[in-house]
Protein backbone atom coordinates (compact mmCIF):
# COMPACT_ATOMS: atom_id res chain seq x y z
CA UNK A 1 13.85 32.55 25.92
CA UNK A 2 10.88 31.23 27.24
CA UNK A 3 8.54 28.20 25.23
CA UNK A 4 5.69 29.48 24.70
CA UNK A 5 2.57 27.11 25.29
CA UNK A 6 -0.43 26.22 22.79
CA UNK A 7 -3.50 26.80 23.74
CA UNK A 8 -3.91 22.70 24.42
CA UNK A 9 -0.44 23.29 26.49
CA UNK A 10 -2.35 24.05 29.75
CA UNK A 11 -5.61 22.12 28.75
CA UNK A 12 -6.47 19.72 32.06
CA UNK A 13 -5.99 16.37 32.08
CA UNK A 14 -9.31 15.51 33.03
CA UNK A 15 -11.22 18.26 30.44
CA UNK A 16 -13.99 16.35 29.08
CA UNK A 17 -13.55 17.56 25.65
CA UNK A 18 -9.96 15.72 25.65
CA UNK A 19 -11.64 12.73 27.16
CA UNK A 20 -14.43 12.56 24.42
CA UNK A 21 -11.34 13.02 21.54
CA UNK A 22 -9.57 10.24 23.10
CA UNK A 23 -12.69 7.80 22.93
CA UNK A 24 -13.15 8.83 20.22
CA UNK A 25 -9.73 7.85 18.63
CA UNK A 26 -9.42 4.43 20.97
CA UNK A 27 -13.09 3.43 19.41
CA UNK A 28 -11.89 4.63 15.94
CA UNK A 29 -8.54 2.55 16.53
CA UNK A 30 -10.79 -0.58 17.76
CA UNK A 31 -13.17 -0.40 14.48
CA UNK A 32 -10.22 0.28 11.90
CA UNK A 33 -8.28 -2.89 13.51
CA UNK A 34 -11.89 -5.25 12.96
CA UNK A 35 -12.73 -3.76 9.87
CA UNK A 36 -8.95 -4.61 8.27
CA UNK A 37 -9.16 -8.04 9.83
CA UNK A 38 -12.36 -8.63 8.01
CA UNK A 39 -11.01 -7.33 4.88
CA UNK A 40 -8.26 -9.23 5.29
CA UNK A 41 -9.90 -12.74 5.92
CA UNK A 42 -12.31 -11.67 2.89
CA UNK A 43 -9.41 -10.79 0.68
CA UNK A 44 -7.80 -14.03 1.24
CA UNK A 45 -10.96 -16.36 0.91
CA UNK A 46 -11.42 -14.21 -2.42
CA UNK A 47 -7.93 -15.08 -4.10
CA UNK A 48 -8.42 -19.13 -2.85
CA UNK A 49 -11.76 -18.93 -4.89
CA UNK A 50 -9.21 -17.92 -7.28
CA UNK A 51 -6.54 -20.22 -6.64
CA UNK A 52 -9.34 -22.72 -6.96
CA UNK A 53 -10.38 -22.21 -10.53
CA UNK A 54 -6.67 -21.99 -11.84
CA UNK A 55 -5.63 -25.28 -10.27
CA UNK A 56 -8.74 -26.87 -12.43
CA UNK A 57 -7.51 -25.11 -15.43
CA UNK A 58 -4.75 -21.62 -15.73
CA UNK A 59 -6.63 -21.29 -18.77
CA UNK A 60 -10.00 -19.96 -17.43
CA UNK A 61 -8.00 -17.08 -16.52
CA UNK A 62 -8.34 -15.75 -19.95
CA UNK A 63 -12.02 -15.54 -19.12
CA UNK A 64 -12.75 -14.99 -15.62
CA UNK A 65 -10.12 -12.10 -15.21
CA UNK A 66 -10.76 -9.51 -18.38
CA UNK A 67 -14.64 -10.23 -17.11
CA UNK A 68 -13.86 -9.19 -13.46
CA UNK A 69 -11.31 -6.06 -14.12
CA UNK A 70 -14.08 -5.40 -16.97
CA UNK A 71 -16.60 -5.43 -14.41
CA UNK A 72 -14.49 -2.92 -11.56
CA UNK A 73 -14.29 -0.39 -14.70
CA UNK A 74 -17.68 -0.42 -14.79
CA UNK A 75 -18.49 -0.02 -11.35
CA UNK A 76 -15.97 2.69 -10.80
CA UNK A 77 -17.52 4.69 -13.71
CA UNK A 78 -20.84 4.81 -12.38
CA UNK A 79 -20.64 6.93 -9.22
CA UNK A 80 -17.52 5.13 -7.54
CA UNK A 81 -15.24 6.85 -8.85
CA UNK A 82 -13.27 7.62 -5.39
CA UNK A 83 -12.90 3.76 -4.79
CA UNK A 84 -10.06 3.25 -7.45
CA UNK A 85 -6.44 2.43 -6.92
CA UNK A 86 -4.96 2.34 -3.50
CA UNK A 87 -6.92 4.98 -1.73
CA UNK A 88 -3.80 7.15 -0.05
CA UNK A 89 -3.80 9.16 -2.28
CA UNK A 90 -7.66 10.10 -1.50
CA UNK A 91 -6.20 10.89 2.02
CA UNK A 92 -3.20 12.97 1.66
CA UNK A 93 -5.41 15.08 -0.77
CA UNK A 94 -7.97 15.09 1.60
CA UNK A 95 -5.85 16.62 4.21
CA UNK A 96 -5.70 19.87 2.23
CA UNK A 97 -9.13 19.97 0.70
CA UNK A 98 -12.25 21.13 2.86
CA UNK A 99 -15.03 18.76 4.28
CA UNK A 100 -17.59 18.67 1.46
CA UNK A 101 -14.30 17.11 -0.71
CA UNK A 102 -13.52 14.22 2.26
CA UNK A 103 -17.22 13.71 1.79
CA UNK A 104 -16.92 12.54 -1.98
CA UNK A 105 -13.60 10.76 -1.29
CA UNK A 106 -13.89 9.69 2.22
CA UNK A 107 -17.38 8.60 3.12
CA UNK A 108 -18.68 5.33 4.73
CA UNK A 109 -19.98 4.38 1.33
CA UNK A 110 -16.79 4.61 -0.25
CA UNK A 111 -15.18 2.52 2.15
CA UNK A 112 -17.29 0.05 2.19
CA UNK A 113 -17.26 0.09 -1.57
CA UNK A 114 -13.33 0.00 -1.47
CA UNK A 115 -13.44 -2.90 0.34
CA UNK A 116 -16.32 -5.05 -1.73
CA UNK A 117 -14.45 -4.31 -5.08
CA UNK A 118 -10.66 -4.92 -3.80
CA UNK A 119 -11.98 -8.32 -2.63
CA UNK A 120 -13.76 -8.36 -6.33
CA UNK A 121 -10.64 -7.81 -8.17
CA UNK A 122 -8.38 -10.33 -5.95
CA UNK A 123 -11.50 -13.05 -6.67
CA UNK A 124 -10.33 -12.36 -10.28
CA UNK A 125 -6.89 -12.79 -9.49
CA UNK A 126 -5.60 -9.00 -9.91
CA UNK A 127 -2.35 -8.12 -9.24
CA UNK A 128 -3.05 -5.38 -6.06
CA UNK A 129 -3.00 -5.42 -2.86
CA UNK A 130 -5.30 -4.49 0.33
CA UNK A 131 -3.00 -2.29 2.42
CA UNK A 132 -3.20 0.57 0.43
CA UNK A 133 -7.33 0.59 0.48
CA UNK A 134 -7.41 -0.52 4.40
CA UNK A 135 -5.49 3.10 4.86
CA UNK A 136 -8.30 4.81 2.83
CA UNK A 137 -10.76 2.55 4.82
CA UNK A 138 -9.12 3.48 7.87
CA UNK A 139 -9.16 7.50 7.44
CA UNK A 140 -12.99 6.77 6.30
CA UNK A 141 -13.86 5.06 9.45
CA UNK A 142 -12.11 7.35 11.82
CA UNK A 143 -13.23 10.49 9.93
CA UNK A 144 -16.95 9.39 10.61
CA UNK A 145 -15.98 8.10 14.03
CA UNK A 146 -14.48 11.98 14.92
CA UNK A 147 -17.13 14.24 13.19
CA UNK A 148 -19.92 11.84 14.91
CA UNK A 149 -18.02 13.23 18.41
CA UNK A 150 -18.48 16.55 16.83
CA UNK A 151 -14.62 16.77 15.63
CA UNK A 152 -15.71 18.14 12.49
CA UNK A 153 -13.78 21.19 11.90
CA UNK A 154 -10.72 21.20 9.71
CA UNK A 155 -7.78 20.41 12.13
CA UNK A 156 -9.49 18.08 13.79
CA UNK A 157 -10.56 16.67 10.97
CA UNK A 158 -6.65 16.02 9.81
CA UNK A 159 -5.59 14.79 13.46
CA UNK A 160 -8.52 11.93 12.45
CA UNK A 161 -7.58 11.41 8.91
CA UNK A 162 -3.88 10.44 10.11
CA UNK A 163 -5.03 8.80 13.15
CA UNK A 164 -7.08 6.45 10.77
CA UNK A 165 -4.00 6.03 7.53
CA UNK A 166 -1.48 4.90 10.71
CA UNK A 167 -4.20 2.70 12.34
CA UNK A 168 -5.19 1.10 8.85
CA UNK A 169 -1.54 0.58 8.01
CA UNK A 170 -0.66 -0.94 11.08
CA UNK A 171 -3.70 -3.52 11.36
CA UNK A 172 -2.83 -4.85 7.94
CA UNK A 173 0.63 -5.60 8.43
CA UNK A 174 0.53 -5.86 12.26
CA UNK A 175 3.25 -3.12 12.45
CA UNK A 176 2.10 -0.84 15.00
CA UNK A 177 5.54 1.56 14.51
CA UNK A 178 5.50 1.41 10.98
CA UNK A 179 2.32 3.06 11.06
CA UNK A 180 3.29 5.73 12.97
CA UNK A 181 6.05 5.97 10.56
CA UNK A 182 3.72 5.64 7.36
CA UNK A 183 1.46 8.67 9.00
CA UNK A 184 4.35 10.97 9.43
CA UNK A 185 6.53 10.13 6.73
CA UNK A 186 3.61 9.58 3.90
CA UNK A 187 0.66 11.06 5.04
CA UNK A 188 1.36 14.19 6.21
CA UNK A 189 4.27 16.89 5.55
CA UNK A 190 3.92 18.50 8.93
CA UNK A 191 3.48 16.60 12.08
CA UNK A 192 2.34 18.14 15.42
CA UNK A 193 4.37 16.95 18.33
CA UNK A 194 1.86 17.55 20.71
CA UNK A 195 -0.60 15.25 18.64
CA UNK A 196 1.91 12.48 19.03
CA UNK A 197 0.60 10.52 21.70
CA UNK A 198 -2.76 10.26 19.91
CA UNK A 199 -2.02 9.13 17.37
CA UNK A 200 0.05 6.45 19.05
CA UNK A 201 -3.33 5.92 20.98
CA UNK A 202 -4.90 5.40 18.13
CA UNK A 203 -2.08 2.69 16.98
CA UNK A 204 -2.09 1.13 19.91
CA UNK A 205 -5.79 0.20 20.08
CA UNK A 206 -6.20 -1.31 16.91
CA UNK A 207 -2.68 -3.18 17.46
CA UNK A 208 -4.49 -4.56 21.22
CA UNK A 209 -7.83 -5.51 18.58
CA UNK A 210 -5.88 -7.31 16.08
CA UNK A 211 -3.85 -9.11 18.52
CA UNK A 212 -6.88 -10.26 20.61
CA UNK A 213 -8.76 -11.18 17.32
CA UNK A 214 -5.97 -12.79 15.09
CA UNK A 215 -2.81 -13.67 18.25
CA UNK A 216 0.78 -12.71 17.69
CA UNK A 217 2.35 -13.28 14.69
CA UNK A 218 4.56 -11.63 11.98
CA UNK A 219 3.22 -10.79 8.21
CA UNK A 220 6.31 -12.85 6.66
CA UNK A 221 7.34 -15.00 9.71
CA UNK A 222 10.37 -14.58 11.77
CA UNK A 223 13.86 -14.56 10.25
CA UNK A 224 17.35 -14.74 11.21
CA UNK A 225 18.72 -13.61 8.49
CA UNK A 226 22.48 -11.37 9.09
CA UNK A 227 24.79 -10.11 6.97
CA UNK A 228 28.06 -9.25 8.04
CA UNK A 229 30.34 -6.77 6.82
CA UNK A 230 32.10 -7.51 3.91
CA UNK A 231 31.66 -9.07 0.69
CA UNK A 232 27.75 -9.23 1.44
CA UNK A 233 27.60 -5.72 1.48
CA UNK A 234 27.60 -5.31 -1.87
CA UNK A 235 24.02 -6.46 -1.94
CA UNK A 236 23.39 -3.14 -0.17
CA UNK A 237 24.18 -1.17 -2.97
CA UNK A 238 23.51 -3.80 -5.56
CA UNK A 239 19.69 -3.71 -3.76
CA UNK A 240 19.85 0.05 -3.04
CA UNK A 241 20.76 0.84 -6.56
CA UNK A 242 18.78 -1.81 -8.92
CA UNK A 243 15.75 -1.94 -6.38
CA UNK A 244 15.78 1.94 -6.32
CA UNK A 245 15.75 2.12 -10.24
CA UNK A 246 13.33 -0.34 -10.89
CA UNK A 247 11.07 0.94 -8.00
CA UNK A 248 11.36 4.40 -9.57
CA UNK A 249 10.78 3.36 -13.50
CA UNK A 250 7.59 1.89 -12.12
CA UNK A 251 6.22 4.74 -10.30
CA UNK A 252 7.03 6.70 -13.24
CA UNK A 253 5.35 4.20 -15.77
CA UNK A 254 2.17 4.18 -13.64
CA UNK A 255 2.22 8.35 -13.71
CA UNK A 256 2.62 8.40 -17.49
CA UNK A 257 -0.42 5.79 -17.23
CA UNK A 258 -2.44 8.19 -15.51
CA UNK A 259 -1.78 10.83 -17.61
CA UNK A 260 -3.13 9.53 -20.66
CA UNK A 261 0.31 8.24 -22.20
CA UNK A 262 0.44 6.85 -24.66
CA UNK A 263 -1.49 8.74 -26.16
CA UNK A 264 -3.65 6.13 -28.42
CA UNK A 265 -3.64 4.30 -25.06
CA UNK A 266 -5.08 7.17 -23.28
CA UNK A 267 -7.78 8.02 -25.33
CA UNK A 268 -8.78 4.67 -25.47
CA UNK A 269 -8.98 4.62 -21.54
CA UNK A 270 -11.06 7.86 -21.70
CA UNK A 271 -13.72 6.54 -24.28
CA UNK A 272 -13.84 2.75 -23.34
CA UNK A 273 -12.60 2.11 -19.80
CA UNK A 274 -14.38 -1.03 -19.76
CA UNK A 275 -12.96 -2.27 -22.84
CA UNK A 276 -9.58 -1.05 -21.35
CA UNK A 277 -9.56 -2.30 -18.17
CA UNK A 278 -10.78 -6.25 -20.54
CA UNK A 279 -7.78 -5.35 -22.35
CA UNK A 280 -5.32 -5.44 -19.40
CA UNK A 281 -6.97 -7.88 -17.45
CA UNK A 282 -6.48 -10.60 -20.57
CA UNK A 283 -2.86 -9.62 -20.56
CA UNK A 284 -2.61 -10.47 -16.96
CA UNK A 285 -4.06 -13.97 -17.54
CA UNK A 286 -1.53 -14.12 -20.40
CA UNK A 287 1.14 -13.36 -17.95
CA UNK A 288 -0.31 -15.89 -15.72
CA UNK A 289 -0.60 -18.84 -18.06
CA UNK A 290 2.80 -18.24 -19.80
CA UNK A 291 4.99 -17.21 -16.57
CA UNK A 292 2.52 -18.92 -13.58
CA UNK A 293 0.28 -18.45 -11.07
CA UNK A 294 2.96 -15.77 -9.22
CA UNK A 295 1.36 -12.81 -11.36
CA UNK A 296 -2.15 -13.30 -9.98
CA UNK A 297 -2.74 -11.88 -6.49
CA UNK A 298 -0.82 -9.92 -4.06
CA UNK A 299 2.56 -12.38 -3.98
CA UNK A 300 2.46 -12.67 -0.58
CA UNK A 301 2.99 -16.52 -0.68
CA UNK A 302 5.46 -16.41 -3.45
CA UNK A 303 7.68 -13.36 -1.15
CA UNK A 304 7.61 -15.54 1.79
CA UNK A 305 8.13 -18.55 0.21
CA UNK A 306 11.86 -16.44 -1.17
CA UNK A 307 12.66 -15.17 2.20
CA UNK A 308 12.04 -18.27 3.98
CA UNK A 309 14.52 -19.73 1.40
CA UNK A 310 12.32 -22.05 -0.39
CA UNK A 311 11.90 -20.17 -3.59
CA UNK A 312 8.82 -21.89 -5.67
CA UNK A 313 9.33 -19.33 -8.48
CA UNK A 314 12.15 -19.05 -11.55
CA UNK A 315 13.97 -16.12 -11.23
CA UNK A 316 12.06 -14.30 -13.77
CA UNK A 317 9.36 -13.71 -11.08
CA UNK A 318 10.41 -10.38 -9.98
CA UNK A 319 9.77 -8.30 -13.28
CA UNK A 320 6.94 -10.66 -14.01
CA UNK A 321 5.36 -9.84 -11.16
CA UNK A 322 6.33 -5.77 -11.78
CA UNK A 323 4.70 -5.69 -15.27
CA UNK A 324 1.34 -7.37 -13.82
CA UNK A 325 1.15 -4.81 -11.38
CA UNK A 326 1.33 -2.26 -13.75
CA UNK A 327 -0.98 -3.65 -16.12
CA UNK A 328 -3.56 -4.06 -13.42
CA UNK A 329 -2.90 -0.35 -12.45
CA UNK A 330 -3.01 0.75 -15.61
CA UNK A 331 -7.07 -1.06 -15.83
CA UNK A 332 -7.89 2.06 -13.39
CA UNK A 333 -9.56 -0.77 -11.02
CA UNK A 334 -9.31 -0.75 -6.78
CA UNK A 335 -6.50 -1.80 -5.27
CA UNK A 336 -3.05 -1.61 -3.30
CA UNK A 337 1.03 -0.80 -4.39
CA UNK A 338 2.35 -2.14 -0.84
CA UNK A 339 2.43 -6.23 -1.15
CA UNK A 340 2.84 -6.39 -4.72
CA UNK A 341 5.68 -4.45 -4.66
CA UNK A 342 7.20 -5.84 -1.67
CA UNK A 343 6.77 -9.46 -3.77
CA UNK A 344 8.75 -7.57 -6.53
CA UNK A 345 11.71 -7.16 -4.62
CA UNK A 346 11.79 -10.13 -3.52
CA UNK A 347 11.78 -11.70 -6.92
CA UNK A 348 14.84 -9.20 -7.34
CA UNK A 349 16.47 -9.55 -4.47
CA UNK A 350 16.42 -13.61 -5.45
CA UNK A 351 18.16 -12.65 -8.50
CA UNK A 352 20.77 -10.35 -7.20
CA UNK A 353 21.30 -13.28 -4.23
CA UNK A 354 22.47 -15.25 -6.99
CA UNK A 355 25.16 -13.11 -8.21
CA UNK A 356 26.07 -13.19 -4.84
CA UNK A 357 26.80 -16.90 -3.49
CA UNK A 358 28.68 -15.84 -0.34
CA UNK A 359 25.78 -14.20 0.78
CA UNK A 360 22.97 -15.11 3.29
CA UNK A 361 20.15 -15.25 0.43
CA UNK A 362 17.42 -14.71 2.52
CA UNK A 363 18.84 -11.73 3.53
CA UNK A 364 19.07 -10.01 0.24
CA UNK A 365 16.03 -10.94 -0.41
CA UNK A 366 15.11 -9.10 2.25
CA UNK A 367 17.02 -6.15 0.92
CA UNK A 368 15.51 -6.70 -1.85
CA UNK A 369 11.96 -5.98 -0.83
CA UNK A 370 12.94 -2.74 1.51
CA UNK A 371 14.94 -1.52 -1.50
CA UNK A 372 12.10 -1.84 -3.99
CA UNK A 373 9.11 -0.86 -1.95
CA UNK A 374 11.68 2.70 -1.27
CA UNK A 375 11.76 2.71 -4.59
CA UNK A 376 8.24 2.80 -5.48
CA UNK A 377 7.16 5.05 -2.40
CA UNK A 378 10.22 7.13 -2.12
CA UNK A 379 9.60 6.62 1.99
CA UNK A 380 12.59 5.18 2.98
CA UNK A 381 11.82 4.90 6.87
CA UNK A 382 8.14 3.41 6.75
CA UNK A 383 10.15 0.89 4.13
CA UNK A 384 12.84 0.07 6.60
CA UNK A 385 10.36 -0.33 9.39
CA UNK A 386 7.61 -2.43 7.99
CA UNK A 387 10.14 -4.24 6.33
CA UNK A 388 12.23 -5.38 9.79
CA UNK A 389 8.71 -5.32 11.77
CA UNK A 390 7.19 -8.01 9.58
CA UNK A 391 10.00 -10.06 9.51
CA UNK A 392 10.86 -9.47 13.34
CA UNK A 393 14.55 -9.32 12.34
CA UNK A 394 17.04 -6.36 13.89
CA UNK A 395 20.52 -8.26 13.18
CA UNK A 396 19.32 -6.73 8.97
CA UNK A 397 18.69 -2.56 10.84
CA UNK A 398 21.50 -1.28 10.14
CA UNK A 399 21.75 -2.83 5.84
CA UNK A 400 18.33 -2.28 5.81
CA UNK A 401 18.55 1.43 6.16
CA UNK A 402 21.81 1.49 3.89
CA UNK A 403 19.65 -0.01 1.36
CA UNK A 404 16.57 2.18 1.89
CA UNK A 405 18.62 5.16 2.08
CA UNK A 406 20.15 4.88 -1.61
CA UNK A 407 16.88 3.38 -3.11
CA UNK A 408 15.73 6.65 -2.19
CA UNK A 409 18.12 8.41 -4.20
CA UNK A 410 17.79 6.28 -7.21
CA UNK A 411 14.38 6.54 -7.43
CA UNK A 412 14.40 10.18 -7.10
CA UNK A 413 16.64 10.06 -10.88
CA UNK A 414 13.97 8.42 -12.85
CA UNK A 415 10.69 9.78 -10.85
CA UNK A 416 11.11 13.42 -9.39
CA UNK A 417 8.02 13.05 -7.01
CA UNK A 418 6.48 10.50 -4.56
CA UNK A 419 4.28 8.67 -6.15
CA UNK A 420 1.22 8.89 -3.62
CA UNK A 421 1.91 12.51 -3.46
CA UNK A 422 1.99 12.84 -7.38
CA UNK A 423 -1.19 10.73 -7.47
CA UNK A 424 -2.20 12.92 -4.29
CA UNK A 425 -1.71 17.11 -6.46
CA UNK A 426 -3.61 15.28 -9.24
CA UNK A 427 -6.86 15.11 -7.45
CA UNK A 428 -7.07 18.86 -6.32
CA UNK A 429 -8.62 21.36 -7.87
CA UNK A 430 -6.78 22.36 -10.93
CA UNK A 431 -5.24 19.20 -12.10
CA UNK A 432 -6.01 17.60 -15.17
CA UNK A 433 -9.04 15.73 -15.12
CA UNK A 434 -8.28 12.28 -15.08
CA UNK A 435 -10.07 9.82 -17.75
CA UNK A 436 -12.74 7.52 -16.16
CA UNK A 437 -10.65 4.64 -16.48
CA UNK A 438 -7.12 6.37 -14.93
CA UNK A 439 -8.14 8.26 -11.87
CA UNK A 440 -5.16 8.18 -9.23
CA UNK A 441 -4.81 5.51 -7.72
């Protein structure tokens, strides 16, 4: 039985339409790769501002953050709407909803508006992080990049919008493969195999860009971190079961959240988002000044600080760290799942390391973050790559995917759905209108 060819089977290498897509996609890949490192470098000169006004006093906190998140609500109430919470969401919906929709959801506007207010809400110390908006910026950038080629039409359109997610998730974590992963694994259901290699492309360019721009490095640092068989793995399932649960009670907390539950809780999100979103931000400065500094911010410093084995945090840092991220969610305000959560499972994987004395800490904290971020996401590959990409550590592959593999499945008993794709069938047409301060994030 023959194969039979598409019609792009027998296109020629040197058509002139291909050569326009693909210049297309390498300039798209160049400008997602400059735009995250900008957001980036803003993000982080945000959060010192931050850092800044806590070392003169934790308790200014109580002011400063309640006024920013109070500030976001209002912003995202009056006409940018589309900026809030991590922004995939806006891009797997997209995917299935026609132009005028990725217009609303997807502009240049938006994305430059994602970016302004995620760098808003880390200058008052929120608990999110920028990966998940740079994917939304991303898809923006390269949706504008194709449709000013003339790729406008629907399936071109998608082959952009993925193109963009991978490219935006690899620039902020400087894991080129984990971005393919992320695109196939999160983004889209179906995956063409022909469209493979552009997207790659696409990858590839804005991993050259960053690399030019910023050098070679890796997100957390390199490890050497191993843990051989026996008694250590038992933090496999130990980090594969707790991560998996915890990962999934949150996703399911933060679903509830958008649905209006609590009730009382949801009402008062519909009819005062601003005095919501106060509400939450003053009980993430609480967190702040009773547990420390660790709550505020993406706990990027406080997750490296665990792997590389010098732990400045208590081991209560993990669930801290969960419950500010959910509070900050729960303010309906911009802003990314991927570093917080990957600083949550750290803080657990420090905790399970120390039921564990004969193993390689470092290592389970490692576990700990793969396992937790499964948990959350339900993607167990794009967790096992980014996880061993941004640590540059392959001696942890074959744990790691142990780990990732049951997180998965513990997840799944507490929340039935992937989160992003939850947040994702609440955006389409016939969902439940979400209140002004809850919109999926």
């Amino acid at each position: 039985m023959g194969v039979r060819e598409t019609p792009e089977a027998g296109l020629d290498l040197l058509s002139g339409e291909n050569w326009k897509r693909r210049a297309a996609l390498w300039g798209g890949g160049a400008a997602v790769a400059l735009a995250a490192i900008v957001f980036a470098k803003a993000s982080d000169a945000a959060f010192s501002v931050f850092r800044m006004v806590l070392a003169y006093s934790p308790l200014w906190s109580l002011l400063l953050t309640p006024a920013v998140f109070g500030g976001l609500a209002w912003a995202t109430t009056r006409g940018l709407q589309a900026t809030r919470g991590s922004g995939i969401p806006q891009v797997i919906a997209s995917l299935e909803m026609p132009p005028d929709w990725g217009e609303r959801h997807l502009s240049l506007r938006v994305a430059a508006a994602k970016m302004a207010l995620t760098i808003f809400g880390l200058l008052g110390g929120a608990s999110i992080g920028r990966e998940g908006p740079t994917v939304h910026v991303g898809a923006a950038i390269m949706r504008a990049i194709g449709r000013r080629f003339g790729f406008a039409d629907p399936r071109q359109t998608s082959r952009f919008l993925l193109a963009g997610g991978a490219a935006g998730i690899a620039a902020a974590f400087n894991t080129p493969l984990a971005g393919v992963v992320f695109a196939i694994e999160e983004l889209s259901g179906t995956f063409e195999h022909r469209f493979s290699g552009t997207l790659l492309t696409a990858v590839i360019v804005g991993g050259v860009v960053s690399l030019g721009v910023l050098g070679s490095y890796t997100y957390f640092g390199s490890m050497d971190a191993a843990l051989p068989l026996g008694q250590g793995w038992l933090a496999v399932l130990a980090c594969g079961a707790l991560c998996g649960l915890a990962g999934g009670g949150f996703s399911r907390l933060l679903l509830e959240i958008v649905d209006g539950k609590p009730r009382a809780l949801g009402l008062l999100r519909k009819r005062h988002p601003v005095v919501m979103a106060m509400a939450c931000g003053l009980v993430l400065a609480g967190l702040g000044v009773v547990f420390g500094a660790g709550a505020f911010g993406t706990g990027y410093e406080q997750a490296r600080g665990l792997l590389q084995g010098h732990a400045g945090v208590g081991h209560e840092f993990g669930l801290v760290k969960l419950a500010a991220n959910l509070v900050s969610y729960a303010a309906g305000i911009p802003g990314g799942l991927f570093s917080p959560a990957l600083a949550v499972g750290a803080g657990l994987g420090h905790n399970i390391a120390a039921l564990l004395p004969a193993a390689d800490p470092s290592a389970i904290v490692l576990l700990g973050m793969c396992g937790y971020l499964a948990g959350v996401t339900q993607a167990p590959l794009t967790s096992a790559v980014i996880t061993m990409e941004m640590t540059d550590n392959n001696e942890m592959l074959l744990p790691i995917l142990a780990t990732v593999l049951i997180a998965r499945g513990a997840s799944a008993l507490l929340c039935r759905q992937p989160v992003y794709r939850a947040l994702a069938l609440r955006l389409l047409p016939g969902a439940t209108d979400p209140a002004p301060g809850q919109a999926a994030r």
